[in-house]
C-alpha atoms as a PDB file:
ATOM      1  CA  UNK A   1       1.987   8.588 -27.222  1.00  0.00           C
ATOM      2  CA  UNK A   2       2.655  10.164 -23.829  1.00  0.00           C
ATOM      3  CA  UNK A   3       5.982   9.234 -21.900  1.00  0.00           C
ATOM      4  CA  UNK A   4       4.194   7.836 -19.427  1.00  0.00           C
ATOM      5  CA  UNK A   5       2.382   5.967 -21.732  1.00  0.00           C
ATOM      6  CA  UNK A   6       5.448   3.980 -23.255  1.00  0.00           C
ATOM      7  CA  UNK A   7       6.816   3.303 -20.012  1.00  0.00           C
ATOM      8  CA  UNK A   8       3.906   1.036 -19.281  1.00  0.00           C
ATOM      9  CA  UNK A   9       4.301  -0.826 -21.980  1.00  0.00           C
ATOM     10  CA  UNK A  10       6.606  -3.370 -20.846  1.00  0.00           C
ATOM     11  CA  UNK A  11       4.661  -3.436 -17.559  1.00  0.00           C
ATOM     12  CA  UNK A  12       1.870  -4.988 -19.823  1.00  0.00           C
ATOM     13  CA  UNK A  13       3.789  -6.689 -21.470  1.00  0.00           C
ATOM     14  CA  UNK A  14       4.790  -8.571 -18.474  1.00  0.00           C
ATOM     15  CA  UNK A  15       1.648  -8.655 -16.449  1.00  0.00           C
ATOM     16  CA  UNK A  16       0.538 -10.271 -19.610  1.00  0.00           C
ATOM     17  CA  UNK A  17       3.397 -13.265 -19.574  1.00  0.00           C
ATOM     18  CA  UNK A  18       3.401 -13.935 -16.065  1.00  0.00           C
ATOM     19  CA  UNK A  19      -1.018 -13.985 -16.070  1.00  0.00           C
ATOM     20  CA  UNK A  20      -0.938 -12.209 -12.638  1.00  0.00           C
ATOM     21  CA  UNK A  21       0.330  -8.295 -11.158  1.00  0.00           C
ATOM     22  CA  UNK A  22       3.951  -7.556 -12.453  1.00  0.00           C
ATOM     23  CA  UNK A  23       4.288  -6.371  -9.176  1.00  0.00           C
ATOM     24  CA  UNK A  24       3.062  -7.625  -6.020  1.00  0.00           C
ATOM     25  CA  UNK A  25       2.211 -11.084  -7.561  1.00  0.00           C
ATOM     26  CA  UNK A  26       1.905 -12.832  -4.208  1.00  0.00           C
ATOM     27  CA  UNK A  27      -0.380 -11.473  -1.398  1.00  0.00           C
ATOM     28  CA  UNK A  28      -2.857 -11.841   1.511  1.00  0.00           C
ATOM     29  CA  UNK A  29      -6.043 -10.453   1.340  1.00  0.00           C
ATOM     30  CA  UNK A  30      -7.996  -9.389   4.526  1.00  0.00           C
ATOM     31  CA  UNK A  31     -10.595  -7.392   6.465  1.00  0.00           C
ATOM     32  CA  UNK A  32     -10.323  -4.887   9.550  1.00  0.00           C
ATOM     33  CA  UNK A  33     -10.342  -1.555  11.016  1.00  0.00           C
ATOM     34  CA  UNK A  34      -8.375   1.254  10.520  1.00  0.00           C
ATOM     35  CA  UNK A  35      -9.080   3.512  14.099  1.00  0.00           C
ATOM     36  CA  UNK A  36      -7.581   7.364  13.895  1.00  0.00           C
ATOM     37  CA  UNK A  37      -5.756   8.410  16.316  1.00  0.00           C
ATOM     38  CA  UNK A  38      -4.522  11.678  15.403  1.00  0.00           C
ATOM     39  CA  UNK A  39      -7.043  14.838  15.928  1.00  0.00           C
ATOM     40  CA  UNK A  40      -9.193  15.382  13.256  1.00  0.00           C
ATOM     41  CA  UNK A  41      -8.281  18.588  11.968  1.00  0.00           C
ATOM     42  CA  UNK A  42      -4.316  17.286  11.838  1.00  0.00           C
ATOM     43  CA  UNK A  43      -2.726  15.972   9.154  1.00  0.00           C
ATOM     44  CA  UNK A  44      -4.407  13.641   5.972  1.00  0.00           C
ATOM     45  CA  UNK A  45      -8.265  13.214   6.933  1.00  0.00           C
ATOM     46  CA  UNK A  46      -8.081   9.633   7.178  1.00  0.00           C
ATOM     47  CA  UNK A  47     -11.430   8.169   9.042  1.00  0.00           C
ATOM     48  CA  UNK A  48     -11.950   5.257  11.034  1.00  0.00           C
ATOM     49  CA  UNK A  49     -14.004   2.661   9.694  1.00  0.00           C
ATOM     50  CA  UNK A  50     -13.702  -0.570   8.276  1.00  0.00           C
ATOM     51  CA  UNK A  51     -11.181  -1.526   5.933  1.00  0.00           C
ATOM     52  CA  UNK A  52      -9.601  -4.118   3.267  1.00  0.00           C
ATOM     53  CA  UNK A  53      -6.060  -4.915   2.789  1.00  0.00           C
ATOM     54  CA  UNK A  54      -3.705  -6.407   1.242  1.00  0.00           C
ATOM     55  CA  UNK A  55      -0.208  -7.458   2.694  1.00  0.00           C
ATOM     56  CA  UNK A  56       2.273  -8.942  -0.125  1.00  0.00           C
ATOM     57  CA  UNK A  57       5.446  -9.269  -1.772  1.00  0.00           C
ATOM     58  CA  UNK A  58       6.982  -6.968  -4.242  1.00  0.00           C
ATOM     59  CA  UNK A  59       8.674  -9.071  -6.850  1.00  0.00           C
ATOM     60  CA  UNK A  60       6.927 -12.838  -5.307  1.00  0.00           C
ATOM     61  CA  UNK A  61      10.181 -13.956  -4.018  1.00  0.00           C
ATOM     62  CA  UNK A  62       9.138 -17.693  -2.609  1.00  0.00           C
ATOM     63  CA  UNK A  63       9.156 -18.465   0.826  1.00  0.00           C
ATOM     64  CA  UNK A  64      11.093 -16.738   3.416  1.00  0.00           C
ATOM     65  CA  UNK A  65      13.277 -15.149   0.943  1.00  0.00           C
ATOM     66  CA  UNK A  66      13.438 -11.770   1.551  1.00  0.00           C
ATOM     67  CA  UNK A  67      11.195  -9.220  -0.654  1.00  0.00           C
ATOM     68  CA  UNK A  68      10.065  -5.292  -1.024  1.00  0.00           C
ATOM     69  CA  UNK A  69       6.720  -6.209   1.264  1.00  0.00           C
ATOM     70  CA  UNK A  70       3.885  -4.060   0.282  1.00  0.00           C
ATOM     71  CA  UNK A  71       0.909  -2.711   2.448  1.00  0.00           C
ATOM     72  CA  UNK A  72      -2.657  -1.608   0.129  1.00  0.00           C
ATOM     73  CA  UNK A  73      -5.261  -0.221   2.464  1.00  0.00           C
ATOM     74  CA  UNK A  74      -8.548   0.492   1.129  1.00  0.00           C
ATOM     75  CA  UNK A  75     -11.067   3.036   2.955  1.00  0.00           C
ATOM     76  CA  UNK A  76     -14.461   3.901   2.478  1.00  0.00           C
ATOM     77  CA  UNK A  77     -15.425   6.479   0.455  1.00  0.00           C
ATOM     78  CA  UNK A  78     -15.692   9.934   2.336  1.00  0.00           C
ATOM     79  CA  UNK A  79     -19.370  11.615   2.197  1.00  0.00           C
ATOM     80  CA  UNK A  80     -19.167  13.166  -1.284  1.00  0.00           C
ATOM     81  CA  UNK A  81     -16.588  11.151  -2.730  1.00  0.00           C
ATOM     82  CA  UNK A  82     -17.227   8.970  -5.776  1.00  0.00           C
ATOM     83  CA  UNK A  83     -14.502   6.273  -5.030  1.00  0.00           C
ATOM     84  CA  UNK A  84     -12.919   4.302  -2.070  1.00  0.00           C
ATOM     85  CA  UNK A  85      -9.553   5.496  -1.084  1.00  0.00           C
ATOM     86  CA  UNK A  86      -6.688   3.083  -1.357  1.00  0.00           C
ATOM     87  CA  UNK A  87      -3.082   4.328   0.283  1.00  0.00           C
ATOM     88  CA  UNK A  88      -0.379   2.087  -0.672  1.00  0.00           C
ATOM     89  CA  UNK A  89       3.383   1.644   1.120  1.00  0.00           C
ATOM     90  CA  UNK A  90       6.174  -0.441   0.690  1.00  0.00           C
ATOM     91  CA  UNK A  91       9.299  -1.650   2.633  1.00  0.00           C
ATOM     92  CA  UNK A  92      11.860   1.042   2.450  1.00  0.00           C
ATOM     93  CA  UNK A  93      15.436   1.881   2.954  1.00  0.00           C
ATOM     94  CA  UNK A  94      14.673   3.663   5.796  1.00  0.00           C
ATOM     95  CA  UNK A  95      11.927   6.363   7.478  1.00  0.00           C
ATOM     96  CA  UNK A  96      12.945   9.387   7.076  1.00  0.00           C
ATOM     97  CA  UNK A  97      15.127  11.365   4.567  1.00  0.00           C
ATOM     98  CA  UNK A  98      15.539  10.241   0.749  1.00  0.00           C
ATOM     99  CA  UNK A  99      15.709   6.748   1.918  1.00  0.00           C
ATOM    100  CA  UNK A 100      11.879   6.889   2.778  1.00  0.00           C
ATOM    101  CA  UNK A 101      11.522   7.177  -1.371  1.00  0.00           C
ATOM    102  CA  UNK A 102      13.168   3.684  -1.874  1.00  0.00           C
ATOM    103  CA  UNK A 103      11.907   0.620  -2.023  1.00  0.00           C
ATOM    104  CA  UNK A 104      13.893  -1.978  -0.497  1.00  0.00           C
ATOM    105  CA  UNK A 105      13.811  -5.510   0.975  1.00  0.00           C
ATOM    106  CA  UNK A 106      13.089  -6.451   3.925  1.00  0.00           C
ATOM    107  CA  UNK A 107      13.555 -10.006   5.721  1.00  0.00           C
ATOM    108  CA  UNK A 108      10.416  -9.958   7.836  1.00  0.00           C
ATOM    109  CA  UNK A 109       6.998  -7.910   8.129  1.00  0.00           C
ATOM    110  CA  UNK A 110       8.011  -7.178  11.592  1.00  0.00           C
ATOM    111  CA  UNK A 111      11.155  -4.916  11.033  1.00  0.00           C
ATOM    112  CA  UNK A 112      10.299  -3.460   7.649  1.00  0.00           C
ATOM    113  CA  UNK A 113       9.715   0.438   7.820  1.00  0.00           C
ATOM    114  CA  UNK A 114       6.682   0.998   5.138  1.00  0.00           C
ATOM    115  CA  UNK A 115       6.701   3.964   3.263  1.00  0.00           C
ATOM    116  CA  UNK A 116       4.118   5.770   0.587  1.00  0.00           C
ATOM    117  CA  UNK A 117       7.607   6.392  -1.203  1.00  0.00           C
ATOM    118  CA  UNK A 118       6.064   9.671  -2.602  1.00  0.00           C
ATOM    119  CA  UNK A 119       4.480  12.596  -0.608  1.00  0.00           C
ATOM    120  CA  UNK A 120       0.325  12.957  -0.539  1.00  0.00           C
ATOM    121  CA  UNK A 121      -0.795  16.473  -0.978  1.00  0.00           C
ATOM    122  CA  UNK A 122      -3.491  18.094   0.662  1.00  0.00           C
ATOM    123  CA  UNK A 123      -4.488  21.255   1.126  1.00  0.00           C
ATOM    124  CA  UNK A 124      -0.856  22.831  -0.016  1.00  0.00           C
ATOM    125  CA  UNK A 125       1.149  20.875   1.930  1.00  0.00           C
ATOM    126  CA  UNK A 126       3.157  17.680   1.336  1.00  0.00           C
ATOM    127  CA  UNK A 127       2.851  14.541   3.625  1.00  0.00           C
ATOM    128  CA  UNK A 128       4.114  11.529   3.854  1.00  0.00           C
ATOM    129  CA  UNK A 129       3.125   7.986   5.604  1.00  0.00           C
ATOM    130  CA  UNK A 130       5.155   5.140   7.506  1.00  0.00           C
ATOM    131  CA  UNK A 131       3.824   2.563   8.864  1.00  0.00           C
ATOM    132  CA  UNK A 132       5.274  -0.673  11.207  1.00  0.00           C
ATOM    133  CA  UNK A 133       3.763  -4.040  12.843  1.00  0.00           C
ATOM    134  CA  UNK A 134       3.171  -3.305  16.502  1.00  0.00           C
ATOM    135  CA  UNK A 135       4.088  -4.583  18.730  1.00  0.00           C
ATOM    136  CA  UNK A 136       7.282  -6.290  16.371  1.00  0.00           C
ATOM    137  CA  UNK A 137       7.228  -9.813  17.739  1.00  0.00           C
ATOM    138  CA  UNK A 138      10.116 -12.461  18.038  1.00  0.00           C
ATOM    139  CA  UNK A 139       8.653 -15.047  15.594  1.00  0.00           C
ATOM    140  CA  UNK A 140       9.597 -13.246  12.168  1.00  0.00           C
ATOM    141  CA  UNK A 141       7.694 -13.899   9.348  1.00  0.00           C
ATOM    142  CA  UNK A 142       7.544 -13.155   5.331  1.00  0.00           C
ATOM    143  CA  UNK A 143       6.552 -16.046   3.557  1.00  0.00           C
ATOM    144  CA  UNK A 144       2.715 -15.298   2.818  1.00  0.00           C
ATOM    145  CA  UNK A 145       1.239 -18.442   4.425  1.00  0.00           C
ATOM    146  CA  UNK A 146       2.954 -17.628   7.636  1.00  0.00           C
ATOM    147  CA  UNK A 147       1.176 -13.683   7.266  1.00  0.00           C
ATOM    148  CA  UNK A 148      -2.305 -15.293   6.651  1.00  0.00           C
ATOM    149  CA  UNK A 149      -1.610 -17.659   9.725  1.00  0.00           C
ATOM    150  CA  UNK A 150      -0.525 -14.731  11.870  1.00  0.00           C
ATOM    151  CA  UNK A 151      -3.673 -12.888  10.406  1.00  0.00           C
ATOM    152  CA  UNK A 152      -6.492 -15.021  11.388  1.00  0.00           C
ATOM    153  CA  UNK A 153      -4.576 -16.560  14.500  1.00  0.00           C
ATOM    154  CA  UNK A 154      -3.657 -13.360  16.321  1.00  0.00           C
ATOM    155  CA  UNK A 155      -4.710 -10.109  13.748  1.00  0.00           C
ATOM    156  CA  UNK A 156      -2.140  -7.733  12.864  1.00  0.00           C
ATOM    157  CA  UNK A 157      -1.526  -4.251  13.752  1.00  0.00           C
ATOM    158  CA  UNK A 158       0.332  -1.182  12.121  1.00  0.00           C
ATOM    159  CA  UNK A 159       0.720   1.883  13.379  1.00  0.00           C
ATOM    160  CA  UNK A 160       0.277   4.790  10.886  1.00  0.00           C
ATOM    161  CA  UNK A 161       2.422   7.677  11.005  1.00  0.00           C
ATOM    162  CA  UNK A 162       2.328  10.745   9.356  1.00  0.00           C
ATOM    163  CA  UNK A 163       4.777  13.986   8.636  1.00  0.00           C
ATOM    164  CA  UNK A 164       4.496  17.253   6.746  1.00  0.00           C
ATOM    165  CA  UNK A 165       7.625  17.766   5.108  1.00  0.00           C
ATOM    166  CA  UNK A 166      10.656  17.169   7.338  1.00  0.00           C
ATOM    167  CA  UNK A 167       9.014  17.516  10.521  1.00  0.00           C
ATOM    168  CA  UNK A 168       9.308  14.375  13.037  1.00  0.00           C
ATOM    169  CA  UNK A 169       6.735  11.704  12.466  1.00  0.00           C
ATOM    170  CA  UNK A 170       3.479  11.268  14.568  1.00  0.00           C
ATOM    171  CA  UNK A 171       0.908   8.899  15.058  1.00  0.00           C
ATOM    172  CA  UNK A 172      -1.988   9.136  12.738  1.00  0.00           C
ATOM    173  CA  UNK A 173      -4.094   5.496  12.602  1.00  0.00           C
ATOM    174  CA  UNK A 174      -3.826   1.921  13.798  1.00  0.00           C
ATOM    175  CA  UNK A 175      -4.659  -0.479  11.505  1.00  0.00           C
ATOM    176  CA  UNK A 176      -5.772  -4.132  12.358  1.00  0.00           C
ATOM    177  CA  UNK A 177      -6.245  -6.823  10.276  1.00  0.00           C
ATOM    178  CA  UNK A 178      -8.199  -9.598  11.646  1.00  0.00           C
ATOM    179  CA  UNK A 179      -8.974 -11.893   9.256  1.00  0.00           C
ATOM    180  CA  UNK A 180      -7.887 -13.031   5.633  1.00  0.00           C
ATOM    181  CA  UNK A 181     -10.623 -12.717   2.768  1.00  0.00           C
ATOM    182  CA  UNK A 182     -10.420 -15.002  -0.348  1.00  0.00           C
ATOM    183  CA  UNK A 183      -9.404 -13.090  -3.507  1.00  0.00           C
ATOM    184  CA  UNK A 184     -11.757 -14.486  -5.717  1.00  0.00           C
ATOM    185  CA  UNK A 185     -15.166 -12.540  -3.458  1.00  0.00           C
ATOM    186  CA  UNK A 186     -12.365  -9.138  -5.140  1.00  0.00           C
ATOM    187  CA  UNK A 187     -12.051 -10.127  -7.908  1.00  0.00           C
ATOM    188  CA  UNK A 188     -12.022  -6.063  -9.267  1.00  0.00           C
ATOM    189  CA  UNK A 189     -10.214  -5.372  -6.401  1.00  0.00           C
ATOM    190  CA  UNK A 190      -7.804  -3.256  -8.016  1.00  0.00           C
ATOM    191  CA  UNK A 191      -5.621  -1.181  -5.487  1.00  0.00           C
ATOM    192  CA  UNK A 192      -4.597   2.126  -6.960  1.00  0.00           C
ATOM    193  CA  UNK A 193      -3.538   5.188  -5.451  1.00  0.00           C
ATOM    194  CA  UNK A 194      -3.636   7.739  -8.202  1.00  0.00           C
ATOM    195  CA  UNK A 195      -7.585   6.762  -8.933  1.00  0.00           C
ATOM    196  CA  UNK A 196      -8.461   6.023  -5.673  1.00  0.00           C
ATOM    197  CA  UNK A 197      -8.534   8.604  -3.400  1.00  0.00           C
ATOM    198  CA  UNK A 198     -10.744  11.448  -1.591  1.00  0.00           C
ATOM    199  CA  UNK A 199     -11.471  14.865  -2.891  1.00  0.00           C
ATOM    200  CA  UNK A 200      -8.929  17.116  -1.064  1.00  0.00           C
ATOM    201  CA  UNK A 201      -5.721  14.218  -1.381  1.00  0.00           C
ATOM    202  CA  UNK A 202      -3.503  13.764  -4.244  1.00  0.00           C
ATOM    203  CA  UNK A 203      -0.217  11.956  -4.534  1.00  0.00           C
ATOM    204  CA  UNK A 204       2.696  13.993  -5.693  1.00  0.00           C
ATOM    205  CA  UNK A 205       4.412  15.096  -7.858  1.00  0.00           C
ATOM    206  CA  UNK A 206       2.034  14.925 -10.943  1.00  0.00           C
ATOM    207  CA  UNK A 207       4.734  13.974 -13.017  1.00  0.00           C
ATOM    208  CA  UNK A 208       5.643  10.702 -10.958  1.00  0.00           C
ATOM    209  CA  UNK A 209       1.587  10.434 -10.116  1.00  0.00           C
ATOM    210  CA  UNK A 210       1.490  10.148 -14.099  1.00  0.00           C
ATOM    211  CA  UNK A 211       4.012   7.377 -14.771  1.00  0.00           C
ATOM    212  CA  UNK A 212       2.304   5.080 -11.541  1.00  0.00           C
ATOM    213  CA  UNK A 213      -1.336   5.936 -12.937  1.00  0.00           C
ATOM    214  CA  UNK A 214      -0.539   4.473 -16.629  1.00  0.00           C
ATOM    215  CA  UNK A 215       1.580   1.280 -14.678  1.00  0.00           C
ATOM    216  CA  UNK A 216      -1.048   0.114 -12.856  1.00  0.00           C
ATOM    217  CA  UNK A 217      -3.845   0.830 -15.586  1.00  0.00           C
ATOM    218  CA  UNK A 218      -1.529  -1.349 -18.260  1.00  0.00           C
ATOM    219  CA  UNK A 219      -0.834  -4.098 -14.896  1.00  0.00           C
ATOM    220  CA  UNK A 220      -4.034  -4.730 -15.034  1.00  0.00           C
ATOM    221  CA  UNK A 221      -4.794  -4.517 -18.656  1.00  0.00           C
ATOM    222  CA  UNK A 222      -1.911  -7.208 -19.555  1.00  0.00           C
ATOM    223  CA  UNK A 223      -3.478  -9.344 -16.062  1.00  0.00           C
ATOM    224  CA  UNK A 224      -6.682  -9.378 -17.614  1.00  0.00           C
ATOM    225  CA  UNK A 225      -5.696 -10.065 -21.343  1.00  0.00           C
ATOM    226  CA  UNK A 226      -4.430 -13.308 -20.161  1.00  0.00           C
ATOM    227  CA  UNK A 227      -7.365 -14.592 -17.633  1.00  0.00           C
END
């Protein structure tokens, strides 16, 4: 059995226990847009279209308590491509630098610096992805109801940015969410960036790419064992 294989063991293990994702347990599901804003030719092709996403929290702290808040956008398959393609970021220690590769809390959706936490590769080069809620607004929120509220009531926005290396960040997309969808019309939803994606992206490096493929494959495995 592969290394990667054995580390997702306990990650099924767990999914398994708790009947629900190990990580992200608690989320809100919804439709928009994602618009690009970058030229086409720069940077990862993302397109604009319609989109579904997924706003949540890392380890399902309750309430307001503060959590790693994840961000799981799905996009329509490119012409040619055989699956959607899902990009996922998390609240991070910061946005540029090593601390863009660590996850960290964050006490509100509207401060929390997302990051892909690993670089996307395309075409020979190595990019990364940030996103933040724009514009960041005085009423803070984290606890999910208040994000489904804030949803449906007023949408939210993120602005994508993107960098090649250690270059400054630019803009690359806006997303915006406009209203929540019930889980249960997803139910094979399944957000996962090393099997989701278009032809000419990959997430690096194919070492770490290996370990994340096997945890989310035995997530859901141990999810649905129990359901």
């Amino acid at each position: 059995m592969r290394a990667a294989e054995l580390a997702g063991l306990p990650i099924r293990a767990g999914a398994a226990i708790r009947g629900a994702r190990l990580f992200h347990p608690n989320g809100v599901l919804a439709t928009g847009t994602l618009t690009r804003t970058a030229s086409d030719s720069v940077g990862l092709p993302v397109e604009t279209g319609p989109v579904i996403a997924r706003v949540s929290k890392g380890v399902g702290a309750p309430g307001a308590l503060p959590d790693v808040i994840g961000l799981a956008i799905r996009m329509e398959p490119h012409e040619g491509d055989e699956t959607p393609w899902d990009l996922l970021l998390a609240s991070a220690l910061g946005g540029t630098g090593w601390r863009k590769t660590i996850p960290f809390p964050a006490r509100s959706v509207d401060t929390a610096v997302l990051s892909t936490l690993q670089p996307l590769d395309h075409r020979d080069a190595s990019w990364w992805l940030r996103a933040r809620l724009v514009p960041e607004r005085a009423d803070k929120c984290i606890a999910t109801d208040q994000i489904a509220r804030r949803i449906d009531d007023r949408g939210l926005v993120f602005e994508l940015e993107q960098t090649q290396g250690h270059t400054p960040f630019f803009p690359l997309a806006r997303v915006e969410l406009t209203a929540t969808a019930n889980e249960s019309d997803y139910p094979d939803i399944g957000f996962d960036p090393t099997v989701h994606t278009t032809r000419t992206v990959r997430p690096g490096p194919s070492w770490l790419s290996s370990i994340r493929e096997v945890a989310y494959r035995r997530s859901r495995q141990g999810r649905d064992a129990e359901s």
